[in-house]
PDB file of N, CA and C in Angstrom:
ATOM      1  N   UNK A   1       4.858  28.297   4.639  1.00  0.00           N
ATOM      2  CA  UNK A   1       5.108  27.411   5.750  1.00  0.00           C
ATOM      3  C   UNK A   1       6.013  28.135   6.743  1.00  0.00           C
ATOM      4  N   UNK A   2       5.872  28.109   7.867  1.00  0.00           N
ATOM      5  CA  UNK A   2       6.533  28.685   9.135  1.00  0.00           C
ATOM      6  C   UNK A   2       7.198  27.227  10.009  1.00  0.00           C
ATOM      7  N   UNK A   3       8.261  27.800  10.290  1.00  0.00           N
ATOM      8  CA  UNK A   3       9.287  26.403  11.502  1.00  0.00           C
ATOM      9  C   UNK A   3       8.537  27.133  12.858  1.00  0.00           C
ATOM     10  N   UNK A   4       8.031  26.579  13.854  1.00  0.00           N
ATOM     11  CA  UNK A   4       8.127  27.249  15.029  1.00  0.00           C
ATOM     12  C   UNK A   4       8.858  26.354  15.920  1.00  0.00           C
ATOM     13  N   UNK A   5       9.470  27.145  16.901  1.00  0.00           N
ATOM     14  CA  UNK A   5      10.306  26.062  18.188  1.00  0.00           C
ATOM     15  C   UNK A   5       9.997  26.572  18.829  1.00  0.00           C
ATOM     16  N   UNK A   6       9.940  26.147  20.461  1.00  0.00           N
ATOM     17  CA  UNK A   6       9.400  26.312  21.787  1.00  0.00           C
ATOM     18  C   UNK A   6      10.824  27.047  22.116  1.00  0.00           C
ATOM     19  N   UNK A   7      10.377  28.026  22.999  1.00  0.00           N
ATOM     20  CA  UNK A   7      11.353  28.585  23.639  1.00  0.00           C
ATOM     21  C   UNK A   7      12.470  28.311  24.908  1.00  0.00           C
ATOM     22  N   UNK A   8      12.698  27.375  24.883  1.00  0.00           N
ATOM     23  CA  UNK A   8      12.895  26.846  26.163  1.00  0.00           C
ATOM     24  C   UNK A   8      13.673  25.425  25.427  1.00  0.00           C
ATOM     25  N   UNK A   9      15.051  25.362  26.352  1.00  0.00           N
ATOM     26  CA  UNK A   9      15.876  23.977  25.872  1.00  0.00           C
ATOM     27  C   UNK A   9      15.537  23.186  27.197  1.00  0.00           C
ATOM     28  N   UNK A  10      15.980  21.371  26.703  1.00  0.00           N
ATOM     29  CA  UNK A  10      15.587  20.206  27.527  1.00  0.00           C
ATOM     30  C   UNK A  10      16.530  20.440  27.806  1.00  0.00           C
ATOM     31  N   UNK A  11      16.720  20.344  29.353  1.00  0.00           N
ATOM     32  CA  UNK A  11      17.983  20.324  30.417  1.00  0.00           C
ATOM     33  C   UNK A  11      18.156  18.782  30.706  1.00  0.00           C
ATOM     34  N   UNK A  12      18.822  18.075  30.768  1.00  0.00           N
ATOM     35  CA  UNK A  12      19.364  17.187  31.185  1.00  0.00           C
ATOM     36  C   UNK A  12      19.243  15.609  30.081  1.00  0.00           C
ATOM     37  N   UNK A  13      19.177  14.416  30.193  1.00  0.00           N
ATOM     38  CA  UNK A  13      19.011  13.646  29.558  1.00  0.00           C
ATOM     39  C   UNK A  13      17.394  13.501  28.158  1.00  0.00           C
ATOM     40  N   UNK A  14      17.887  12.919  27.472  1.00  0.00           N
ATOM     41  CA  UNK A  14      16.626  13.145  26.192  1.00  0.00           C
ATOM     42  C   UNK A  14      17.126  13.953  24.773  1.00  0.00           C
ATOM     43  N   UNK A  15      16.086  13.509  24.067  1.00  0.00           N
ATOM     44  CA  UNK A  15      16.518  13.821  22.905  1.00  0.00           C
ATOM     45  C   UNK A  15      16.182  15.404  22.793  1.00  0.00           C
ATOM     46  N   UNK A  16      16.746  16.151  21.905  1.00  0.00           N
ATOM     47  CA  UNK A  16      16.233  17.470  21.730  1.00  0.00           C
ATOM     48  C   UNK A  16      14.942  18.059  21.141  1.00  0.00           C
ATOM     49  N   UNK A  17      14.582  18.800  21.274  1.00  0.00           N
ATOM     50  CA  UNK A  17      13.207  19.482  20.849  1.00  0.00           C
ATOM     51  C   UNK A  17      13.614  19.652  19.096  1.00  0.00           C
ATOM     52  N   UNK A  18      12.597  19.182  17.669  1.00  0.00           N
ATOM     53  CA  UNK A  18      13.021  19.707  16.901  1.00  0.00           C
ATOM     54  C   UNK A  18      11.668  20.169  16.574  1.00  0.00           C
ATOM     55  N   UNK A  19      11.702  21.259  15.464  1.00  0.00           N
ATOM     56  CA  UNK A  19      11.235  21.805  14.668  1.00  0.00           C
ATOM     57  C   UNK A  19       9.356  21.513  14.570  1.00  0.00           C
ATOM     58  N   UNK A  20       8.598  22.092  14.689  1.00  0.00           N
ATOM     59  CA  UNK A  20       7.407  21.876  14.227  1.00  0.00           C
ATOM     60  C   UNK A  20       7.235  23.137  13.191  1.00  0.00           C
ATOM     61  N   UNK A  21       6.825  22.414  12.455  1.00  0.00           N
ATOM     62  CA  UNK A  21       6.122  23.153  10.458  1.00  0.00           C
ATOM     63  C   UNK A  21       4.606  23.689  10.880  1.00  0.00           C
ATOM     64  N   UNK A  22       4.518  24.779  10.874  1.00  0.00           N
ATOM     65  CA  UNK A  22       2.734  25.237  10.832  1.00  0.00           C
ATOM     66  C   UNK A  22       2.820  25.804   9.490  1.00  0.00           C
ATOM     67  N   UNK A  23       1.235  25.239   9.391  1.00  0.00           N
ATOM     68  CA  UNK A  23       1.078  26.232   7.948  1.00  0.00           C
ATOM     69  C   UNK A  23       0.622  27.452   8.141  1.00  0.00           C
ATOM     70  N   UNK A  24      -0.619  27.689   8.856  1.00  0.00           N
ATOM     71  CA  UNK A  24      -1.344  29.078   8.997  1.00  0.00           C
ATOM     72  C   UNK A  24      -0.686  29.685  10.472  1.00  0.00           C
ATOM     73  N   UNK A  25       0.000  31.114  10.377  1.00  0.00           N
ATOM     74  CA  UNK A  25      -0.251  32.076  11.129  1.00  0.00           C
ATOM     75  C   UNK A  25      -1.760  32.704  11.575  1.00  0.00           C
ATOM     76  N   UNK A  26      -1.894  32.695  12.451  1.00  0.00           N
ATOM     77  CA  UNK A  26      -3.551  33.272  12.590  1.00  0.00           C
ATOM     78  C   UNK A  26      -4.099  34.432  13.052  1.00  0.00           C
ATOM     79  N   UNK A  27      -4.689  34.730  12.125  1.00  0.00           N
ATOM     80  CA  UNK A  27      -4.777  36.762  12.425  1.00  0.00           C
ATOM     81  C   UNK A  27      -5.807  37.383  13.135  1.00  0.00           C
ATOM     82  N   UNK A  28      -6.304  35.926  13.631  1.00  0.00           N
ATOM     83  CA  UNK A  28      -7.169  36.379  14.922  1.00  0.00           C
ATOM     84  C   UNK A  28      -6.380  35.908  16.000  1.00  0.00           C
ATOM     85  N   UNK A  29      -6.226  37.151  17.392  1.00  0.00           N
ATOM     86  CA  UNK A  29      -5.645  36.700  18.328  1.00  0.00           C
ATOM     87  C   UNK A  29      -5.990  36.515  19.348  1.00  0.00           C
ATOM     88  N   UNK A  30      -7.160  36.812  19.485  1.00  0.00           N
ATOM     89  CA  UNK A  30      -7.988  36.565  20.769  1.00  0.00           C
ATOM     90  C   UNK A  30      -9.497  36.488  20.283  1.00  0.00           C
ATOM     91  N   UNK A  31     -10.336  35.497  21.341  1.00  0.00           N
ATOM     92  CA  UNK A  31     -11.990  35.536  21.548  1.00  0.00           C
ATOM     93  C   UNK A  31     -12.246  35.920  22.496  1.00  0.00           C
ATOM     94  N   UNK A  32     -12.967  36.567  22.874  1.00  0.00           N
ATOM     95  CA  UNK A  32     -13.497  37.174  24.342  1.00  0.00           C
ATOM     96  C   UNK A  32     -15.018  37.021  24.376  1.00  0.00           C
ATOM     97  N   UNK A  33     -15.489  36.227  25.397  1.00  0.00           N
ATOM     98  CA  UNK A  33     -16.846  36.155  25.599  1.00  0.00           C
ATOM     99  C   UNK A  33     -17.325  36.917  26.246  1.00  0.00           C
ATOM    100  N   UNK A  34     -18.673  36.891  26.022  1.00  0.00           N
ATOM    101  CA  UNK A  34     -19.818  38.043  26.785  1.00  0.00           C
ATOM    102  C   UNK A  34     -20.909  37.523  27.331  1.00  0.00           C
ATOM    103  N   UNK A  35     -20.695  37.363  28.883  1.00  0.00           N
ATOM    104  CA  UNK A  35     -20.313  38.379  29.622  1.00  0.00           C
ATOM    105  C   UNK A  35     -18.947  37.245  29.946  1.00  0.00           C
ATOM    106  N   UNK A  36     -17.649  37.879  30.495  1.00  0.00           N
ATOM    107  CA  UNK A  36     -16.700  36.937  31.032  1.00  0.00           C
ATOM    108  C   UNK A  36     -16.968  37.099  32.557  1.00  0.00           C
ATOM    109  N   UNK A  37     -16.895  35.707  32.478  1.00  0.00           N
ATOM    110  CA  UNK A  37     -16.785  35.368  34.550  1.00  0.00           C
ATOM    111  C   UNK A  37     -15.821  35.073  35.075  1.00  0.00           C
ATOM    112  N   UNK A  38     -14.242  35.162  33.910  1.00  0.00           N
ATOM    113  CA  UNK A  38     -13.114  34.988  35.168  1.00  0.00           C
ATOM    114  C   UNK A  38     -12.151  35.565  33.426  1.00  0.00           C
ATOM    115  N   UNK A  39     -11.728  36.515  34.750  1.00  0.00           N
ATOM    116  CA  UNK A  39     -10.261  37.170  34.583  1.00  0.00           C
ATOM    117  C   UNK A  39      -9.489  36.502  33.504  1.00  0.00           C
ATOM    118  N   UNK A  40      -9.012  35.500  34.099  1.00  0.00           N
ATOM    119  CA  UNK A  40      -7.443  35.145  33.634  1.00  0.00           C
ATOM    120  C   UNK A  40      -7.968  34.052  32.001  1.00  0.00           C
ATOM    121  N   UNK A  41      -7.157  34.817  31.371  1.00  0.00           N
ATOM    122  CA  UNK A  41      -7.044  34.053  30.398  1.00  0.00           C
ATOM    123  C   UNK A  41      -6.619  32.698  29.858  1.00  0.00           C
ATOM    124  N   UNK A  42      -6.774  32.175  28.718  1.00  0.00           N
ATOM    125  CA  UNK A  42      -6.111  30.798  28.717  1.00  0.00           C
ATOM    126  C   UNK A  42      -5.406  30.849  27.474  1.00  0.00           C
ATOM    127  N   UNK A  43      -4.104  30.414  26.981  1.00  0.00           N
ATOM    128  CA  UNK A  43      -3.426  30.770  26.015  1.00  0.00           C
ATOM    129  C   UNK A  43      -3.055  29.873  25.509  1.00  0.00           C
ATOM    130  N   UNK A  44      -3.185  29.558  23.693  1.00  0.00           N
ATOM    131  CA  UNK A  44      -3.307  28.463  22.602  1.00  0.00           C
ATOM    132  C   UNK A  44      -2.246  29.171  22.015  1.00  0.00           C
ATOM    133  N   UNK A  45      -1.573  27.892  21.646  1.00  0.00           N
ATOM    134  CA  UNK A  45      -0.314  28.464  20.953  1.00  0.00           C
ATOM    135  C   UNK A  45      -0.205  27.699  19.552  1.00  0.00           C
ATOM    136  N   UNK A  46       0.367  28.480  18.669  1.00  0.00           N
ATOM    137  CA  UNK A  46       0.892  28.141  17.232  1.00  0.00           C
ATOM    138  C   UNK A  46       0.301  26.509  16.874  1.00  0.00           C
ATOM    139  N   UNK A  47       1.203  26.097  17.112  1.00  0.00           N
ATOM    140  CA  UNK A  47       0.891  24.399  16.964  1.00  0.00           C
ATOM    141  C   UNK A  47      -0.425  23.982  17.441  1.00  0.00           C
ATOM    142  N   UNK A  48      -0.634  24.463  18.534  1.00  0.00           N
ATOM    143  CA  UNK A  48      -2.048  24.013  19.151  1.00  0.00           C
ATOM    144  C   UNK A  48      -3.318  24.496  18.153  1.00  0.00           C
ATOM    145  N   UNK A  49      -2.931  25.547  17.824  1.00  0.00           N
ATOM    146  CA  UNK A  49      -4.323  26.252  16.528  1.00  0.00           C
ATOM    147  C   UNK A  49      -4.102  25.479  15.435  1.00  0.00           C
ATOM    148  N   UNK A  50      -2.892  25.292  14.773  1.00  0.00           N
ATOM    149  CA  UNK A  50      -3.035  24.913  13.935  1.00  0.00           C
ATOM    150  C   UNK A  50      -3.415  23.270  13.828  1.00  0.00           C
ATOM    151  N   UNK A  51      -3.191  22.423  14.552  1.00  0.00           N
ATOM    152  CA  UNK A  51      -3.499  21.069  14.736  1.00  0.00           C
ATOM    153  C   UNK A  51      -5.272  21.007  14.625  1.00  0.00           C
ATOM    154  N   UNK A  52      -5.853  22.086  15.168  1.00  0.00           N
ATOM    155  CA  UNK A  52      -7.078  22.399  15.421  1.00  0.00           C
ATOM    156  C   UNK A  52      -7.966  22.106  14.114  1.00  0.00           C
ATOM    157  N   UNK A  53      -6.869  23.042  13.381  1.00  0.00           N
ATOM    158  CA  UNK A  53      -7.645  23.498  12.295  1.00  0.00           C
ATOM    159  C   UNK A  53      -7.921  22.505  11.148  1.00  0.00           C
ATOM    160  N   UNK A  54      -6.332  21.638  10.828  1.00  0.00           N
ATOM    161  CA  UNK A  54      -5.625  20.793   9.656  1.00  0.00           C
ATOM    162  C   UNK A  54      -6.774  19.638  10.348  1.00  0.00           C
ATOM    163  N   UNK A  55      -7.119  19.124  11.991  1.00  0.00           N
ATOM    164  CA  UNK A  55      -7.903  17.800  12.289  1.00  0.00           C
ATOM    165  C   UNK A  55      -8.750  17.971  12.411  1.00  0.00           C
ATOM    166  N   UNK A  56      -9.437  18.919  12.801  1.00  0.00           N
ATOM    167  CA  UNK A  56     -11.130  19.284  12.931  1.00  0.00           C
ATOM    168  C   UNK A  56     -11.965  19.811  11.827  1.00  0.00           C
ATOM    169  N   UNK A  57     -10.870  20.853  11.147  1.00  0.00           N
ATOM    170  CA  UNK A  57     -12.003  21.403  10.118  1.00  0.00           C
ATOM    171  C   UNK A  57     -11.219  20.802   8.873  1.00  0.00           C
ATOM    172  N   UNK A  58     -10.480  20.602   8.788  1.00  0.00           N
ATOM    173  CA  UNK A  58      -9.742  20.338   7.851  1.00  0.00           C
ATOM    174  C   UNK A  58      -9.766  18.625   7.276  1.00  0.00           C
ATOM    175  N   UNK A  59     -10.226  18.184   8.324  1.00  0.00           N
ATOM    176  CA  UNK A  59     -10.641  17.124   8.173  1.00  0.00           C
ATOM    177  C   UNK A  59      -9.092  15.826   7.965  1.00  0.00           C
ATOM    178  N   UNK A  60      -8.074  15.983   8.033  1.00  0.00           N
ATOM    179  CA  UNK A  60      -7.030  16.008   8.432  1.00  0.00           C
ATOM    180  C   UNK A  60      -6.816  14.459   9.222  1.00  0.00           C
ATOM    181  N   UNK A  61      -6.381  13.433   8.802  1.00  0.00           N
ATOM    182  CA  UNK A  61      -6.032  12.244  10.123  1.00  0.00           C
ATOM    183  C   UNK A  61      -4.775  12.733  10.758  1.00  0.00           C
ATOM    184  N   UNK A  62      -4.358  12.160  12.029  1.00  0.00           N
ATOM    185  CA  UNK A  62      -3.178  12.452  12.916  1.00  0.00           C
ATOM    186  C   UNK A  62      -2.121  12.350  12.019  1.00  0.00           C
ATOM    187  N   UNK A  63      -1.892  11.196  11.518  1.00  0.00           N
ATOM    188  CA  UNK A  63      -0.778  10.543  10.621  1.00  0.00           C
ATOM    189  C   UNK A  63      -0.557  11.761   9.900  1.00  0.00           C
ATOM    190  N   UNK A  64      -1.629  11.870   9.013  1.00  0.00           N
ATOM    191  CA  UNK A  64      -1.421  13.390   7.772  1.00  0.00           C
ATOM    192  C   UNK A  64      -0.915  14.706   8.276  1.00  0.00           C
ATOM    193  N   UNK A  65      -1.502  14.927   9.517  1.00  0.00           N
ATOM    194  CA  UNK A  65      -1.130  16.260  10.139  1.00  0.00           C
ATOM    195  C   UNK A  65       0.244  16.462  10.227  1.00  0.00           C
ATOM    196  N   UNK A  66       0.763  14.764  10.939  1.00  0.00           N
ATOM    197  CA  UNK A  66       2.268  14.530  11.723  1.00  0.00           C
ATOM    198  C   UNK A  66       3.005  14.904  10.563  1.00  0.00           C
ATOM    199  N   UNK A  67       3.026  14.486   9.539  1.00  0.00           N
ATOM    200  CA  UNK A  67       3.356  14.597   8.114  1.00  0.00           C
ATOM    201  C   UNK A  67       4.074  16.147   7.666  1.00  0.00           C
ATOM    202  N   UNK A  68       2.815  16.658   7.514  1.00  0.00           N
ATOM    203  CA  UNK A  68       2.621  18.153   7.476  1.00  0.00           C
ATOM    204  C   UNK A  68       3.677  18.990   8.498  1.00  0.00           C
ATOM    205  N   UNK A  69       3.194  18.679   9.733  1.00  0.00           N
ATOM    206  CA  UNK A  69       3.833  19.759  10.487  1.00  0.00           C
ATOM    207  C   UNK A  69       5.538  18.895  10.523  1.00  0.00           C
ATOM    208  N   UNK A  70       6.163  17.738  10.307  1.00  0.00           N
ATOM    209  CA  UNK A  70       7.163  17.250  10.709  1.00  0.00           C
ATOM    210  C   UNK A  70       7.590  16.749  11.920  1.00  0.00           C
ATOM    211  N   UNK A  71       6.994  15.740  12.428  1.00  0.00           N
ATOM    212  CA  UNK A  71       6.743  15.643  13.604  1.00  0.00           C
ATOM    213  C   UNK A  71       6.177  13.932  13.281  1.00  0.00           C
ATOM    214  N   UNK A  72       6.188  13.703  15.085  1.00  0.00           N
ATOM    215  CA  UNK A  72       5.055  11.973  15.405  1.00  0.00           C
ATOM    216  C   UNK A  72       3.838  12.316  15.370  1.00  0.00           C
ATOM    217  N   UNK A  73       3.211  11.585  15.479  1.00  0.00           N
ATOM    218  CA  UNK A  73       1.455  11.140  15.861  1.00  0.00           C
ATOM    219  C   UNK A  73       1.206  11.233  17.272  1.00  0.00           C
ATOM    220  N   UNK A  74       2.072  11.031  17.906  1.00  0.00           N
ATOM    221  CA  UNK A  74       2.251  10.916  19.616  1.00  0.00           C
ATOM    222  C   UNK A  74       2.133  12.132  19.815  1.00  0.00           C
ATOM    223  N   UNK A  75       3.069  13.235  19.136  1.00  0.00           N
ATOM    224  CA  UNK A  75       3.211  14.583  19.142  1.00  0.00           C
ATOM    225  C   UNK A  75       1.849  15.206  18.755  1.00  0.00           C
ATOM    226  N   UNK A  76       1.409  15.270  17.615  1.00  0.00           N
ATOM    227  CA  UNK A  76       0.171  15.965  17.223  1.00  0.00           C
ATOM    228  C   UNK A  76      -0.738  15.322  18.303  1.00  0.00           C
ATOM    229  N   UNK A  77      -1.061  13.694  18.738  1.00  0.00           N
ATOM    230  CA  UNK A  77      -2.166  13.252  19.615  1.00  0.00           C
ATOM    231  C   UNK A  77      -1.969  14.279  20.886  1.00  0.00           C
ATOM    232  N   UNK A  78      -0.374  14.599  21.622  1.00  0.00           N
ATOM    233  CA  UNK A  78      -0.706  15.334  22.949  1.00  0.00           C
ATOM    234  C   UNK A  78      -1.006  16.579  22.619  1.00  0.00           C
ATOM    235  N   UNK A  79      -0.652  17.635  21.384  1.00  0.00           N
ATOM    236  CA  UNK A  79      -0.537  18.504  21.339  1.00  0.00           C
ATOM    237  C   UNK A  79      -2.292  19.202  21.357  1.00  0.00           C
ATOM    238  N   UNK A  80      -3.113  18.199  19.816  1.00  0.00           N
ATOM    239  CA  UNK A  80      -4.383  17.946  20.157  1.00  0.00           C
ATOM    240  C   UNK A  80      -5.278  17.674  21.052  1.00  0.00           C
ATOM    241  N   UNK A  81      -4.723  16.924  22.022  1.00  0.00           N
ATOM    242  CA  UNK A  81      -5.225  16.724  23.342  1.00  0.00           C
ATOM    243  C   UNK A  81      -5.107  18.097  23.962  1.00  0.00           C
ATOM    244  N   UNK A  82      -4.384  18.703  24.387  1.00  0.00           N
ATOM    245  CA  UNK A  82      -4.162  19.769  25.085  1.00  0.00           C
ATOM    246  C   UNK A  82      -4.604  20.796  24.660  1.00  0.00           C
ATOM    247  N   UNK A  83      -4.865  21.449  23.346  1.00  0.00           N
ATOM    248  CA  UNK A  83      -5.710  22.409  22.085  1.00  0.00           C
ATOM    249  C   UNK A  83      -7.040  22.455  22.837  1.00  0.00           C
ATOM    250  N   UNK A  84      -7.737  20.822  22.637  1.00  0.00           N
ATOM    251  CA  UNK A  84      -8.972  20.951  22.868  1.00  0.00           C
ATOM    252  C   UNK A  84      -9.207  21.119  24.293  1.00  0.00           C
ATOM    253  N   UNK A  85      -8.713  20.346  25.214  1.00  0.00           N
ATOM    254  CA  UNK A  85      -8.845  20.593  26.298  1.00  0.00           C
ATOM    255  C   UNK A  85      -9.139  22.438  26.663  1.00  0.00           C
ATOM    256  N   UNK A  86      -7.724  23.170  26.249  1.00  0.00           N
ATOM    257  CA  UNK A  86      -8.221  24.569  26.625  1.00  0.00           C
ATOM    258  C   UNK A  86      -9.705  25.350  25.725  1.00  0.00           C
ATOM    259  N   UNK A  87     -10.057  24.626  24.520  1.00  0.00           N
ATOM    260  CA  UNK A  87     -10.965  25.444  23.902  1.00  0.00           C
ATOM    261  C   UNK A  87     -12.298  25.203  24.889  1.00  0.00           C
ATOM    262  N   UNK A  88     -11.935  24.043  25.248  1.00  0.00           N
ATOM    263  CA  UNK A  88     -13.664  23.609  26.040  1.00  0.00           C
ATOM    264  C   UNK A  88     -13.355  23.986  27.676  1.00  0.00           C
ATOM    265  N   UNK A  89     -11.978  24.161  28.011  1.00  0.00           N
ATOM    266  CA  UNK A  89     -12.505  24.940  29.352  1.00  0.00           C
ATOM    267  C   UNK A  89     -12.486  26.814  29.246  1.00  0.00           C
ATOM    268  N   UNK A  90     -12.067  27.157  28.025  1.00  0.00           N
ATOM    269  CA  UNK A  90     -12.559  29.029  27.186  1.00  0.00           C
ATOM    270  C   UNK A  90     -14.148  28.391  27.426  1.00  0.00           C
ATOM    271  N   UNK A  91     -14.485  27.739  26.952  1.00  0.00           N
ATOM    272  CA  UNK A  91     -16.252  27.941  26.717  1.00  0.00           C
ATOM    273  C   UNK A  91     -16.613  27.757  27.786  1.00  0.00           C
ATOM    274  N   UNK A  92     -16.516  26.578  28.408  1.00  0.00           N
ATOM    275  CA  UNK A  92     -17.411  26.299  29.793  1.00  0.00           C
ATOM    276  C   UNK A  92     -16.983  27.477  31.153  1.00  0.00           C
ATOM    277  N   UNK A  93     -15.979  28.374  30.891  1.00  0.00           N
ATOM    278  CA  UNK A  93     -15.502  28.774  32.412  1.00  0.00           C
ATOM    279  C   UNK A  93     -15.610  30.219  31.351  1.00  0.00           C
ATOM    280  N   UNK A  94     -16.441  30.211  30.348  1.00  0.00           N
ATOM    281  CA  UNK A  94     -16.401  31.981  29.803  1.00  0.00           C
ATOM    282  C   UNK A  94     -15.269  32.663  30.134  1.00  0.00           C
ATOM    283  N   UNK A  95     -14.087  32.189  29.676  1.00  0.00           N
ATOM    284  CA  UNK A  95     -12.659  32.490  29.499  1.00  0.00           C
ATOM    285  C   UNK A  95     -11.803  33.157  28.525  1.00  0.00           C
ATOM    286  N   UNK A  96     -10.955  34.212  28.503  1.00  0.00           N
ATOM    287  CA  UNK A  96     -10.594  34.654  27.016  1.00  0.00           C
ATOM    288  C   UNK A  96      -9.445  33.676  26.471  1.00  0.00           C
ATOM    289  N   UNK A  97      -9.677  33.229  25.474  1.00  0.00           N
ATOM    290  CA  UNK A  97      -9.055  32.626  24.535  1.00  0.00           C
ATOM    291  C   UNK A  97      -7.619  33.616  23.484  1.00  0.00           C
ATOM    292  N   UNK A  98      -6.632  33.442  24.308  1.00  0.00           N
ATOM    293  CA  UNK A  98      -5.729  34.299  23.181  1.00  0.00           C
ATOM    294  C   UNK A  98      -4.866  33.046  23.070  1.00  0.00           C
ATOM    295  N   UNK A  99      -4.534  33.663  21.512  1.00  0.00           N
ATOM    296  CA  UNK A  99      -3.400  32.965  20.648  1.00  0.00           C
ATOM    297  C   UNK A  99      -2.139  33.287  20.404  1.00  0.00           C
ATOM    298  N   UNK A 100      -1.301  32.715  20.949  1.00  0.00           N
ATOM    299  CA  UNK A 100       0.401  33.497  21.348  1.00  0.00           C
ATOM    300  C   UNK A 100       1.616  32.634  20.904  1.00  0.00           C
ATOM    301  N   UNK A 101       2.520  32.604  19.981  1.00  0.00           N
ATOM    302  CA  UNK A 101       3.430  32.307  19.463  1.00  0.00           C
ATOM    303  C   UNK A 101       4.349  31.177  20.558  1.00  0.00           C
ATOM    304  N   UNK A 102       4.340  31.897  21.764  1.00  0.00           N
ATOM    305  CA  UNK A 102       4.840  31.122  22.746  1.00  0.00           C
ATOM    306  C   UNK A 102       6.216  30.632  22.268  1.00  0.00           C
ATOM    307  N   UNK A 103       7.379  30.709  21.689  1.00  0.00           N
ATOM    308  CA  UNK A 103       8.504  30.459  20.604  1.00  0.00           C
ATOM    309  C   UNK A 103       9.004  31.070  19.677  1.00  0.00           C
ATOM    310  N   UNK A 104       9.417  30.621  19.053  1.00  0.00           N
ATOM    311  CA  UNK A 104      10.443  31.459  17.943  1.00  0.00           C
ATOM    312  C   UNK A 104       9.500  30.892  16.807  1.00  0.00           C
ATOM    313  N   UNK A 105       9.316  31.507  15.809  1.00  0.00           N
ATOM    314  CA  UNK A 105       8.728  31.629  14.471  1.00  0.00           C
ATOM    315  C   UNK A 105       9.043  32.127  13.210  1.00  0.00           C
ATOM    316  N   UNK A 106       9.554  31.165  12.558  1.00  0.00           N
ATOM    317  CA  UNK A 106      10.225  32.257  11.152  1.00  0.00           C
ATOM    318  C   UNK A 106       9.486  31.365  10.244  1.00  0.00           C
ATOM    319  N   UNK A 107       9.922  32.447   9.128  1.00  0.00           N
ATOM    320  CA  UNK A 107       9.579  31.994   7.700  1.00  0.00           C
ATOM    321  C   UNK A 107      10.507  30.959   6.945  1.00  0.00           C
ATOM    322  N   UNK A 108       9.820  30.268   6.682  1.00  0.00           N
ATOM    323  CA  UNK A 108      10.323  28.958   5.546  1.00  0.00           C
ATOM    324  C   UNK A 108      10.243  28.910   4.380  1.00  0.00           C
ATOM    325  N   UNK A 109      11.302  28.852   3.534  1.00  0.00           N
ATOM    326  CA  UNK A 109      10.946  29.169   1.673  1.00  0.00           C
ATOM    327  C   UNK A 109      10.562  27.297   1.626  1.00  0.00           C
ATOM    328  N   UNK A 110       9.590  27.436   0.321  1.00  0.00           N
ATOM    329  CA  UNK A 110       8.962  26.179  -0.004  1.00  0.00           C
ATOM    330  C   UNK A 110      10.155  25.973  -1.002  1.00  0.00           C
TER     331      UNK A 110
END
C-alpha cells in the first residue's frame, strides 16, 4: 500500500487535504496512439488510475473503493469522474495518455 498526497497546500479557509491509500503503482507510464493528431498530452494521476482500476475492472462499488483508499465517496465519485473524463478525451482527440505521480508517494508498511 502507498499514502499519496497532492503537492500543493489549501491556502486559506477549509479543512486540510489528507492522505489517499493507492494500492497499485503502475508500471506502465504512458499510451501513445497511432497515428496522434495533437501534441499535447493529457496526464492521469496516481489516484485517478487507480480508482480506474479497483471500479471498472475490479469491479469495486464507490463505498468499497472510499474504504480502501481512505477517503469519502464524494472523493472517489469526483476523482472517478475526472479519470474517465480524460481516458475518453486520450481516445476521441488521439491523445497521449501519461501517468504521473503528480505528489508525494511513499511506502506504507501493512
Amino acid at each position: 500500500m502507498h499514502r499519496w498526497r497532492k503537492g500543493w497546500q489549501r491556502k486559506g479557509p477549509g479543512r486540510p487535504f489528507s492522505d489517499l491509500f493507492i494500492t497499485r503503482i503502475p508500471h506502465v507510464k504512458e499510451f501513445l496512439p497511432n497515428p496522434r493528431s495533437n501534441k499535447k498530452p493529457i496526464v492521469l494521476s496516481y489516484p485517478e488510475y487507480n480508482l480506474i482500476q479497483l471500479i471498472d475492472l475490479d469491479g469495486l462499488k464507490q463505498e468499497e473503493a472510499a474504504k480502501k483508499m481512505g477517503t469519502s465517496r464524494g472523493t472517489v465519485w469526483r476523482l472517478l469522474q475526472t479519470a474517465r473524463k480524460k481516458v475518453a478525451q486520450a481516445l476521441r482527440e488521439s491523445r497521449v495518455l501519461l501517468i504521473k505521480p503528480e505528489g508525494k508517494t511513499e511506502k506504507v508498511k501493512k
